[in-house]
C-alpha atoms as a PDB file:
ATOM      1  CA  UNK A   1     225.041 203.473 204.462  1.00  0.00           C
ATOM      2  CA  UNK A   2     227.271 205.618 202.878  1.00  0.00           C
ATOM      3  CA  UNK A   3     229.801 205.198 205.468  1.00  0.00           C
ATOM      4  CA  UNK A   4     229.286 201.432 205.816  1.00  0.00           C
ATOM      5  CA  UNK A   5     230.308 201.949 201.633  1.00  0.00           C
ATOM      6  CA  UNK A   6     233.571 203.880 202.408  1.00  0.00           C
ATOM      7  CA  UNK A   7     234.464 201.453 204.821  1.00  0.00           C
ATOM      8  CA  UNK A   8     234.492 198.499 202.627  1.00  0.00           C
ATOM      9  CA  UNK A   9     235.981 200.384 200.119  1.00  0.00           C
ATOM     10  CA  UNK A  10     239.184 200.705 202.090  1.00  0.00           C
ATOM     11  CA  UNK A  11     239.260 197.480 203.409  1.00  0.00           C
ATOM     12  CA  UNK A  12     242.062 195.396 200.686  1.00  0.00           C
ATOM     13  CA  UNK A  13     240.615 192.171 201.904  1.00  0.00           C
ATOM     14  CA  UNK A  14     236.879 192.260 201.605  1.00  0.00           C
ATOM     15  CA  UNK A  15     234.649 190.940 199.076  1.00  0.00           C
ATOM     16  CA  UNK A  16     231.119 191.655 198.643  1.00  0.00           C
ATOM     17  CA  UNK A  17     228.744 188.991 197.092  1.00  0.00           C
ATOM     18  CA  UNK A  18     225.845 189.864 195.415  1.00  0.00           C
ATOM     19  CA  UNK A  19     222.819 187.769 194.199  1.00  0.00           C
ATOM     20  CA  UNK A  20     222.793 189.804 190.950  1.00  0.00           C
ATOM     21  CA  UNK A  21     224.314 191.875 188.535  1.00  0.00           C
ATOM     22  CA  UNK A  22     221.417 194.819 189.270  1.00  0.00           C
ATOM     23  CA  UNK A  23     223.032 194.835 192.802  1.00  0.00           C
ATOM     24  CA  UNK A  24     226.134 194.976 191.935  1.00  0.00           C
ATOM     25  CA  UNK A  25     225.138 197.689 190.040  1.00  0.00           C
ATOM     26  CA  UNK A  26     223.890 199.930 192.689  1.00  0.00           C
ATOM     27  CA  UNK A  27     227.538 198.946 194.503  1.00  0.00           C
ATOM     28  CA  UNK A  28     229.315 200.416 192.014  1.00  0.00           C
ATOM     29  CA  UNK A  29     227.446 203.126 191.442  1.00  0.00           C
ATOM     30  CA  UNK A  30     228.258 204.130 195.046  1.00  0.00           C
ATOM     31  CA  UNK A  31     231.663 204.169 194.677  1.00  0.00           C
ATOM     32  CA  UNK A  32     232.610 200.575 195.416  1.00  0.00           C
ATOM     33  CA  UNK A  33     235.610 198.897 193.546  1.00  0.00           C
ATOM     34  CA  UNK A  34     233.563 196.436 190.551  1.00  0.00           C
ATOM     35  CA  UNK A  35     236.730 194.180 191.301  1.00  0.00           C
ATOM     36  CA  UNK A  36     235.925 193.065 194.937  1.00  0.00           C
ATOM     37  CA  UNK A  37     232.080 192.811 193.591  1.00  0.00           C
ATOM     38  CA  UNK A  38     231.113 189.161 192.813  1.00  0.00           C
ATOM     39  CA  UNK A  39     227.580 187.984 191.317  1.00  0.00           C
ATOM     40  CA  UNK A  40     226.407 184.476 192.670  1.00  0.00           C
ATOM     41  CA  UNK A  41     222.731 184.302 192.336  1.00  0.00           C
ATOM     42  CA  UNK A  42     220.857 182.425 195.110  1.00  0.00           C
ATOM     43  CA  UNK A  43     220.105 178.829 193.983  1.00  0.00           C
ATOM     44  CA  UNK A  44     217.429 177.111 193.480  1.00  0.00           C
ATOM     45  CA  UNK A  45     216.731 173.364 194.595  1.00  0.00           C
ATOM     46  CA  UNK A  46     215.317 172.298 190.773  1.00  0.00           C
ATOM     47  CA  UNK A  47     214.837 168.373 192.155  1.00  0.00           C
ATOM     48  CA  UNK A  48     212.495 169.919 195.165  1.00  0.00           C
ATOM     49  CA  UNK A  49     210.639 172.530 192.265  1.00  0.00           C
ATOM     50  CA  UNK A  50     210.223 169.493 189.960  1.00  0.00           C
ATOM     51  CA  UNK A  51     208.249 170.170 186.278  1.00  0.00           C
ATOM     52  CA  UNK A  52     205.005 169.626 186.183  1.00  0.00           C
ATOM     53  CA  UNK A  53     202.552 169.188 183.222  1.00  0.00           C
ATOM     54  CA  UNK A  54     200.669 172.519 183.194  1.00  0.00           C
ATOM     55  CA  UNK A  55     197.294 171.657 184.675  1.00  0.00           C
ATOM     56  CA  UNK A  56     195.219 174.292 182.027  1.00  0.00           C
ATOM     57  CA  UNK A  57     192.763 175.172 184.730  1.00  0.00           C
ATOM     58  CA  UNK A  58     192.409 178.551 184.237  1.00  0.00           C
ATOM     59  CA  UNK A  59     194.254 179.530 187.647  1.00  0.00           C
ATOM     60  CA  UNK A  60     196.831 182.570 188.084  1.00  0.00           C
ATOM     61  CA  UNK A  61     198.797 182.970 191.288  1.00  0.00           C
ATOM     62  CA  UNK A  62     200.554 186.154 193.195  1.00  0.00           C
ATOM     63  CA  UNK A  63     202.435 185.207 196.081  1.00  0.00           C
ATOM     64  CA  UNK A  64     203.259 188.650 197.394  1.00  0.00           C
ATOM     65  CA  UNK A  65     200.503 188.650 200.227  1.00  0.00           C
ATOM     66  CA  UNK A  66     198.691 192.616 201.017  1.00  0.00           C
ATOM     67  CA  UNK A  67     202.407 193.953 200.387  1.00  0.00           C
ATOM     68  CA  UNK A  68     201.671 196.956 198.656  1.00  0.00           C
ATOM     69  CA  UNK A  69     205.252 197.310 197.004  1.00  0.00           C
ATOM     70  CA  UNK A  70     205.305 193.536 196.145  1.00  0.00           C
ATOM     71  CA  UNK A  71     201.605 194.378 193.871  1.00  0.00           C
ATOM     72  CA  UNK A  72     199.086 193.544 196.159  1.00  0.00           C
ATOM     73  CA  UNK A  73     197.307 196.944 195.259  1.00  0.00           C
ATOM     74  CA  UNK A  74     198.234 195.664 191.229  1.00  0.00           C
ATOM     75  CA  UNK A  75     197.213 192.343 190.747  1.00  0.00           C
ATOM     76  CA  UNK A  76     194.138 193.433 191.609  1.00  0.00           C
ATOM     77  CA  UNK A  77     193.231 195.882 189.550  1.00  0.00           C
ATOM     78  CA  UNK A  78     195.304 193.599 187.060  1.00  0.00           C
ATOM     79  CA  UNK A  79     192.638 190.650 187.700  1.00  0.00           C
ATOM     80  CA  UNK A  80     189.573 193.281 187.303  1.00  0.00           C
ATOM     81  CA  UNK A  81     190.801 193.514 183.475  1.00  0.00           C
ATOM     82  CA  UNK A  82     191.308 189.883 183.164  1.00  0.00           C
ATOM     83  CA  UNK A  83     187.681 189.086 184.874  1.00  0.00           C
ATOM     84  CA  UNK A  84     186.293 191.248 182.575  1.00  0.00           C
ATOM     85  CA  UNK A  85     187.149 189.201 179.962  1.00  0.00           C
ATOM     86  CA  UNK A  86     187.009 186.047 180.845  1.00  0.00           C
ATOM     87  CA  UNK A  87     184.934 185.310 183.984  1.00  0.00           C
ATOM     88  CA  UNK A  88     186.427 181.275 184.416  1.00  0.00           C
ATOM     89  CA  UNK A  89     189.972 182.684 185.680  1.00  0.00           C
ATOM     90  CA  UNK A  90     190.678 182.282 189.100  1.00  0.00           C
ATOM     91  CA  UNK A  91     193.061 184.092 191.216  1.00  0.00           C
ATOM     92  CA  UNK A  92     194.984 182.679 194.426  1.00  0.00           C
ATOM     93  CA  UNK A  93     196.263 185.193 196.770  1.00  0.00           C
ATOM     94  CA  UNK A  94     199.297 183.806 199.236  1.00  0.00           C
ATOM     95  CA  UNK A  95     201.809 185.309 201.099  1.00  0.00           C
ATOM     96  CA  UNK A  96     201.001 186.581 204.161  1.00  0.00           C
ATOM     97  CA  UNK A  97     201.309 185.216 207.282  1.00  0.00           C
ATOM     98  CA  UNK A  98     197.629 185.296 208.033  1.00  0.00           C
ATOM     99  CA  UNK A  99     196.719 181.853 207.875  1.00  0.00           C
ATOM    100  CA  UNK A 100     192.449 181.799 207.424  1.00  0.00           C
ATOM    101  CA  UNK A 101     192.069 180.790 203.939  1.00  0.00           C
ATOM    102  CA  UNK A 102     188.758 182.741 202.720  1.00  0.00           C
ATOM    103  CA  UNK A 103     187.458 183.843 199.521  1.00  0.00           C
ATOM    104  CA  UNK A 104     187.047 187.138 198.036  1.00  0.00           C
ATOM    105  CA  UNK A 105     184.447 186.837 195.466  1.00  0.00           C
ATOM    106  CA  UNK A 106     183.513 183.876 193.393  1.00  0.00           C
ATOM    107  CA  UNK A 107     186.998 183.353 191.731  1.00  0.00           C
ATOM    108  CA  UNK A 108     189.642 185.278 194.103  1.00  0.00           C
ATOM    109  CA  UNK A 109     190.819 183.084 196.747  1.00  0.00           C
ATOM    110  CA  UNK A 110     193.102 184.099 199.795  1.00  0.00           C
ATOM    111  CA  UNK A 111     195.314 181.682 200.918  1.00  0.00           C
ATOM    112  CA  UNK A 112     197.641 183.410 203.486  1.00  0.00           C
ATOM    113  CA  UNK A 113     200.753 181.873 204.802  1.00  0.00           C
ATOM    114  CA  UNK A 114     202.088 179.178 202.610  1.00  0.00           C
ATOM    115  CA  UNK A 115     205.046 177.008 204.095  1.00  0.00           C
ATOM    116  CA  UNK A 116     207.476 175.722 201.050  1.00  0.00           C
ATOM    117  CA  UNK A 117     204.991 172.461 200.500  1.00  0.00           C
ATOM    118  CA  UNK A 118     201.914 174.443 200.462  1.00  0.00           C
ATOM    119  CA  UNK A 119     203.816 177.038 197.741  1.00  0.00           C
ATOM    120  CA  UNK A 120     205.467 174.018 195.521  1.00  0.00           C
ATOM    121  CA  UNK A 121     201.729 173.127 195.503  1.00  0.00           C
ATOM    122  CA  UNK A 122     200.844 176.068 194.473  1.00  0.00           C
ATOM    123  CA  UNK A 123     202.747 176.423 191.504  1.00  0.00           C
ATOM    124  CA  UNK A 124     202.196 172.963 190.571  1.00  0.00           C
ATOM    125  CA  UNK A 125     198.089 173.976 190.458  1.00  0.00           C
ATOM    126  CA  UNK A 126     198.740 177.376 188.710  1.00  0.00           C
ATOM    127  CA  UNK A 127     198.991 178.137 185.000  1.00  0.00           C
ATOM    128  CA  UNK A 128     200.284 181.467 185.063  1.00  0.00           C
ATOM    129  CA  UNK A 129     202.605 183.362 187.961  1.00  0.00           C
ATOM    130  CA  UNK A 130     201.836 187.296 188.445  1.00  0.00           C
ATOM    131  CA  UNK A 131     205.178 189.063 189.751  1.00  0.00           C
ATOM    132  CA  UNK A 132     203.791 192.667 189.865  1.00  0.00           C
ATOM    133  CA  UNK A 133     206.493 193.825 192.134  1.00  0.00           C
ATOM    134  CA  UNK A 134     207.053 197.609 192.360  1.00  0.00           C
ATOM    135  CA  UNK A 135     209.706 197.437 194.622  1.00  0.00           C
ATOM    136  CA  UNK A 136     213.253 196.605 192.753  1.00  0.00           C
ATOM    137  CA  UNK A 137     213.993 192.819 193.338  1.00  0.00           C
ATOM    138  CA  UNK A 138     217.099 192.071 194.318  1.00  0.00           C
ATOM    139  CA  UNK A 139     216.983 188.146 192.943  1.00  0.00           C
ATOM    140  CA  UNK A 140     212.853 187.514 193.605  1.00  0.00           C
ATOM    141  CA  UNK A 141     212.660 184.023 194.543  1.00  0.00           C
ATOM    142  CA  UNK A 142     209.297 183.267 193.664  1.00  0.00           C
ATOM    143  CA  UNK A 143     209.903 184.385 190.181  1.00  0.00           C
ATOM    144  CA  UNK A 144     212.986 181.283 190.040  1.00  0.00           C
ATOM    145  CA  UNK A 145     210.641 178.734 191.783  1.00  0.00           C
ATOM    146  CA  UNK A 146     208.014 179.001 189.444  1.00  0.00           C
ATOM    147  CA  UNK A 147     210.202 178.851 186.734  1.00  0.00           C
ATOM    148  CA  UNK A 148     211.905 175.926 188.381  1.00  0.00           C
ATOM    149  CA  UNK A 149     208.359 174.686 188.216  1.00  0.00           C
ATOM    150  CA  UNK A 150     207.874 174.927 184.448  1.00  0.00           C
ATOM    151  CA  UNK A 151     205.418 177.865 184.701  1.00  0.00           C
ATOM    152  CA  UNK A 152     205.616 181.198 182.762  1.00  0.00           C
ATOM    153  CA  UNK A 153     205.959 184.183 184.849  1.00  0.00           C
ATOM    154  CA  UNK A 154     204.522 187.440 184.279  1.00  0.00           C
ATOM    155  CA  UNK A 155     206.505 190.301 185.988  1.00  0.00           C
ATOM    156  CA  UNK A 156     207.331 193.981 185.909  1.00  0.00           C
ATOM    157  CA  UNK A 157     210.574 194.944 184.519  1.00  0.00           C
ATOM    158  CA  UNK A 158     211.867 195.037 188.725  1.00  0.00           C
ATOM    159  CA  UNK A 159     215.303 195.096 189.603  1.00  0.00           C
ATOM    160  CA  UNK A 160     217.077 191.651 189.319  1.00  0.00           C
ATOM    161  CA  UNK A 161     214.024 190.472 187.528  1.00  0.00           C
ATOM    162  CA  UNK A 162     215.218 191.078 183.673  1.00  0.00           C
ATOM    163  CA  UNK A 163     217.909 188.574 184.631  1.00  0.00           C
ATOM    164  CA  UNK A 164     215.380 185.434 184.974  1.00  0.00           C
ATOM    165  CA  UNK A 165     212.778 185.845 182.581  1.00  0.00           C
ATOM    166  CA  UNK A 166     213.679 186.622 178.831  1.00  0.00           C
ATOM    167  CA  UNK A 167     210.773 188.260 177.413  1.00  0.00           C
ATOM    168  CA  UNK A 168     208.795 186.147 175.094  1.00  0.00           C
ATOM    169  CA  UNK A 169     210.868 183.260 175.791  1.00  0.00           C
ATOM    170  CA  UNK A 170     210.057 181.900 179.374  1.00  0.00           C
ATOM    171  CA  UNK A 171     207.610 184.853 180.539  1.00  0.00           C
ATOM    172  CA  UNK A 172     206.815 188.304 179.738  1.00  0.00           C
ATOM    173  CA  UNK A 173     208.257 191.377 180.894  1.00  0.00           C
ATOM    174  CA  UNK A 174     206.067 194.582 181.533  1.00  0.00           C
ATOM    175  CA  UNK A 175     206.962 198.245 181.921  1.00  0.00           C
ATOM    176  CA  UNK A 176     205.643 199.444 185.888  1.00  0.00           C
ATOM    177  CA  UNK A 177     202.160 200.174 186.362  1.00  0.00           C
ATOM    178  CA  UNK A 178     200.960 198.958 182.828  1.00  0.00           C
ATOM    179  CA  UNK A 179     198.194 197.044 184.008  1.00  0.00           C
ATOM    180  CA  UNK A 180     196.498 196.680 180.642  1.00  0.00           C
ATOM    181  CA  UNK A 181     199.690 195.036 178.879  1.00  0.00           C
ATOM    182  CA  UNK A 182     199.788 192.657 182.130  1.00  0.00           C
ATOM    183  CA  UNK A 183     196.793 191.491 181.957  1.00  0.00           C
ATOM    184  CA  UNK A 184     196.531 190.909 177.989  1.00  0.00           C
ATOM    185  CA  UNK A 185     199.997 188.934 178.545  1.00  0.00           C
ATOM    186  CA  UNK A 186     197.920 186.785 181.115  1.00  0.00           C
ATOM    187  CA  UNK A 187     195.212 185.959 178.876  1.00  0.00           C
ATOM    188  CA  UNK A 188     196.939 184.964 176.003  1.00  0.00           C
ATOM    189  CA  UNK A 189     198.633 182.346 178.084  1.00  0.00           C
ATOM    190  CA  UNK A 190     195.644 181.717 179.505  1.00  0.00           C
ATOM    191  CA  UNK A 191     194.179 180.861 176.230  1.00  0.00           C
ATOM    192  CA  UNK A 192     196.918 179.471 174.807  1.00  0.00           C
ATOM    193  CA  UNK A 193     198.021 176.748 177.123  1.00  0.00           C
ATOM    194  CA  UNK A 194     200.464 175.084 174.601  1.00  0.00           C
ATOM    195  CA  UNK A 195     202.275 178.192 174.482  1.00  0.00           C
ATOM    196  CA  UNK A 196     202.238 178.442 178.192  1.00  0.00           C
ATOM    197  CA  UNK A 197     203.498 174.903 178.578  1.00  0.00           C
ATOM    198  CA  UNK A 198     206.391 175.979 176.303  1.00  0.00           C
ATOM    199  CA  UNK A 199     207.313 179.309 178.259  1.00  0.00           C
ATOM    200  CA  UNK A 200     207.164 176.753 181.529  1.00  0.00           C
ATOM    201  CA  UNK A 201     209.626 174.447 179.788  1.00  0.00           C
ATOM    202  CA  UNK A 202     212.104 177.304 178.794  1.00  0.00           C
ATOM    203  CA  UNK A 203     211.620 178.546 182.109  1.00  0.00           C
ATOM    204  CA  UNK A 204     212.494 175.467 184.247  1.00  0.00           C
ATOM    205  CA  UNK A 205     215.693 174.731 181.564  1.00  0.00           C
ATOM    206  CA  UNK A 206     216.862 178.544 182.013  1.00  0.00           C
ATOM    207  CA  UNK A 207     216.997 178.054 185.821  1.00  0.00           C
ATOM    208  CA  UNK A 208     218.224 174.600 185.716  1.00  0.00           C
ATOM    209  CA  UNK A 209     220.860 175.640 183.225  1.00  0.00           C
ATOM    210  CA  UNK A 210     221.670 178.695 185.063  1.00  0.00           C
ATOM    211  CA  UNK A 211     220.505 178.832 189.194  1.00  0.00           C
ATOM    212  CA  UNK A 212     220.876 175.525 190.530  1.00  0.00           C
ATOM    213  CA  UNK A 213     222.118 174.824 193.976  1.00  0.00           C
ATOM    214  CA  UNK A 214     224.804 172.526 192.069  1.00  0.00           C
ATOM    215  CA  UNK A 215     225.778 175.964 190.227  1.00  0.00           C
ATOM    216  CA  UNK A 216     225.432 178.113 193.456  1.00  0.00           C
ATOM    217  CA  UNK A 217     227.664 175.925 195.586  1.00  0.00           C
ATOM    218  CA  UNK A 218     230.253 176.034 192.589  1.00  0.00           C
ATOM    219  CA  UNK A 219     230.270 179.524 192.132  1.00  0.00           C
ATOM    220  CA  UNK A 220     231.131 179.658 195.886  1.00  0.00           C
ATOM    221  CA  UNK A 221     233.870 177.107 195.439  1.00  0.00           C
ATOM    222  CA  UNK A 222     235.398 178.926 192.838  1.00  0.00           C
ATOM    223  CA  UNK A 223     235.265 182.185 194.869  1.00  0.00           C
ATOM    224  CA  UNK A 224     236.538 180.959 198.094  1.00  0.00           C
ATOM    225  CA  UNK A 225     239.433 178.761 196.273  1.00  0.00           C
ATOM    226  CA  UNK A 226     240.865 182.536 195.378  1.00  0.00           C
ATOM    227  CA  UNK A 227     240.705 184.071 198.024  1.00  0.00           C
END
């Protein structure tokens, strides 16, 4: 890699995009010129991840699959805190490409592979989004659907993740591994749907404000007009 990095470096006519200013980060700090570095994050089709009322079920969803390094091991031991308290919540599992949906206890169901109907459905169905993602994201897409979907997200501070959600605002924030602040942030959406509803409304207004595919494909314009 580090030769694939000197490479570009001496190349006058290449530019790099990036789908976030944490990447472009990690460029620079190996030695690659910030001036041929340009953030365009991905976009986000906010007519296809329409807003939803929140439906105030009770139901939290982790799309990561058994992934260890996306939170499978996590959310988990996340939920134990949150069943503890309230025994009503239920958890969907998706992500994998296993495709048997099965449950795992009374309230923890595993849904597998999802196409991108059956995961607009899920966010439509959910009240809460769980991003526990120990591995640094370099955009994470399901954090910008669901907030294209007017739900709050709940996510570890991960990579390119501080750029979506503003903490307090449109979802929380939480420091790696602190399970305990994750799941009180859960709950008190949980039982304070009006609050959630409002995080989901800031959250679908900060993407469509921000990472829409009308945004993405100008960004692009604008970049390839220069060059």
């Amino acid at each position: 890699m580090r030769e694939r990095f000197l490479r570009i470096k001496n190349n006058e006519y290449v530019k790099i995009v990036t789908p976030s200013h944490y990447l472009k980060n990690i460029l620079i700090n190996n030695t690659i010129d910030k001036n041929i570095i340009h953030v365009i994050p991905n976009g986000i089709d906010v007519n296809y991840y329409n807003s939803t009322s929140l439906p105030r079920n009770k139901a939290i969803s982790y799309l990561g699959g058994e992934n260890v390094l996306k939170g499978f091991i996590e959310v988990l031991l996340i939920y134990k805190i949150i069943a503890r308290k309230n025994r009503n919540v239920k958890l969907y599992i998706a992500g994998t490409h296993h495709k048997i949906e099965r449950k795992i206890g009374s309230n923890i169901i595993y849904l597998g592979y999802l196409n991108e109907e059956g995961t607009k459905m899920l966010y439509q169905k959910s009240d809460v989004i769980l991003v526990p993602s120990l591995l640094p994201e370099a955009f994470s897409l399901v954090t910008a659907e669901a907030m294209a979907s007017a739900r709050p997200v709940v996510a570890y501070k991960s990579g390119a993740i501080n750029e979506l959600i503003t903490d307090g605002y449109n979802g929380y924030l939480i420091d790696i591994h602190d399970i305990d602040n994750f799941a009180e942030k859960v709950l008190y959406l949980i039982d304070n749907p009006d609050i959630a509803e409002k995080m989901g409304i800031n959250a679908r207004e900060t993407i469509v404000k921000n990472f829409s595919l009308e945004i993405f494909y100008g960004k692009w314009k604008d970049l390839l007009s220069k060059i």
